[in-house]
Protein backbone atom coordinates (compact mmCIF):
# COMPACT_ATOMS: atom_id res chain seq x y z
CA UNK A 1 216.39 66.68 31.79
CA UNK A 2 217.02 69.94 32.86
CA UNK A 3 213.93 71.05 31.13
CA UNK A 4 211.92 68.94 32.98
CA UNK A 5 212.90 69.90 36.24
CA UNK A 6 211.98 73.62 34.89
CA UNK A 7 208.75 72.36 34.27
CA UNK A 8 207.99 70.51 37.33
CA UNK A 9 209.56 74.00 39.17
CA UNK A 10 206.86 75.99 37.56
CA UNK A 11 203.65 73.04 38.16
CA UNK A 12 203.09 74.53 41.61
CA UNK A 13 202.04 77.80 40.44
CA UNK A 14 198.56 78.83 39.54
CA UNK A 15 197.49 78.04 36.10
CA UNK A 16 200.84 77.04 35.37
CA UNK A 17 199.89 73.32 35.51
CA UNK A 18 197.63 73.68 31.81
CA UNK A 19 200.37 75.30 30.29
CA UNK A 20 202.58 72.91 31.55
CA UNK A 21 200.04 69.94 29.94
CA UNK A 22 200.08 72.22 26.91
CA UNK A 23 203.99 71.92 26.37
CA UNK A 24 204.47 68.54 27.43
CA UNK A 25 201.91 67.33 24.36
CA UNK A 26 203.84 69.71 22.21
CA UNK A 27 205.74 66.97 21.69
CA UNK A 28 203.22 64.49 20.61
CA UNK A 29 200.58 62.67 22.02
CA UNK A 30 200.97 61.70 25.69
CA UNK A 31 198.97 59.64 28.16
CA UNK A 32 198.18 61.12 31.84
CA UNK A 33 201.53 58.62 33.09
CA UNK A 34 203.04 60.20 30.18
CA UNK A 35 202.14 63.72 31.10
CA UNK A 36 203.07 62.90 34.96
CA UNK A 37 206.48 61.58 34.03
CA UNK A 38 207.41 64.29 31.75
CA UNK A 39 206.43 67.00 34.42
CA UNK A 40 208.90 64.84 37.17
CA UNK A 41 205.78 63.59 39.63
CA UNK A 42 205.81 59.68 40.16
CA UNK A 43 202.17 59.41 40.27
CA UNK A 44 199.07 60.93 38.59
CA UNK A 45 197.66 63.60 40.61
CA UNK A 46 194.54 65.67 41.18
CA UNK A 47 195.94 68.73 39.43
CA UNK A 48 196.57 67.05 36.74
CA UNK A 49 193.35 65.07 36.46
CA UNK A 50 191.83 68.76 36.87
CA UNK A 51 193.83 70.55 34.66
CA UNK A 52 193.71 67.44 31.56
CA UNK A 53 189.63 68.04 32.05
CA UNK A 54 189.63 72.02 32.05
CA UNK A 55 191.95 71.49 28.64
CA UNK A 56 189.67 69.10 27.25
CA UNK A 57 186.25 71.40 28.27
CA UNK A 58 188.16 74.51 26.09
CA UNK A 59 188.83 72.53 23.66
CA UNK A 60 192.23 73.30 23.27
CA UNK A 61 193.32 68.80 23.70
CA UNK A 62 191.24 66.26 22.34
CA UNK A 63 191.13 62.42 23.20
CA UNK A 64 193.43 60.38 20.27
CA UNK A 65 190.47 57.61 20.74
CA UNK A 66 187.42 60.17 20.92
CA UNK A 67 184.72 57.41 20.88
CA UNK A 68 186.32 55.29 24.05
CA UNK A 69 187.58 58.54 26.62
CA UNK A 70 188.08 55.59 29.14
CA UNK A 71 189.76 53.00 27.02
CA UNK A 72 193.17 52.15 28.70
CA UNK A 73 195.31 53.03 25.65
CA UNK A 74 193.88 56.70 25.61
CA UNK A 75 196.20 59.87 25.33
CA UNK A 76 196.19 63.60 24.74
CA UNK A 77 196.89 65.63 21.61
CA UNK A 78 197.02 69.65 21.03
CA UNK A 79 193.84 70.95 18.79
């Protein structure tokens, strides 16, 4: 837990919110709640919606269902 609230200490910096979404799926494949939870917010929010699609444009995630990116049972995983 105490890890977590590290995390979520560091998510208001700049940039720090991809590398945050970088060692959160470290751990596996995630979901944007997933992702949310891990990083201690309740909801999903804008920065992370941004950050998850800046990740995604360089590549560096991919979709673990890469024909449906809008199917309900989607998550994240590291390239």
């Amino acid at each position: 837990m105490v890890e977590t609230k590290q995390i979520h200490d560091l998510a208001g910096r700049p940039g720090s919110m991809i590398e945050s979404n970088l060692q959160a799926l470290k751990n596996g494949p995630m979901s944007k709640s997933e992702i949310a939870r891990y990083l201690g917010q309740k909801k999903i929010s804008g920065s992370l919606k941004k950050a998850l699609a800046e990740l995604l444009k360089e590549e560096k995630i991919t979709y673990t269902i890469p024909e449906k990116p809008n199917n309900r049972f989607q998550k994240y995983k590291l390239n």
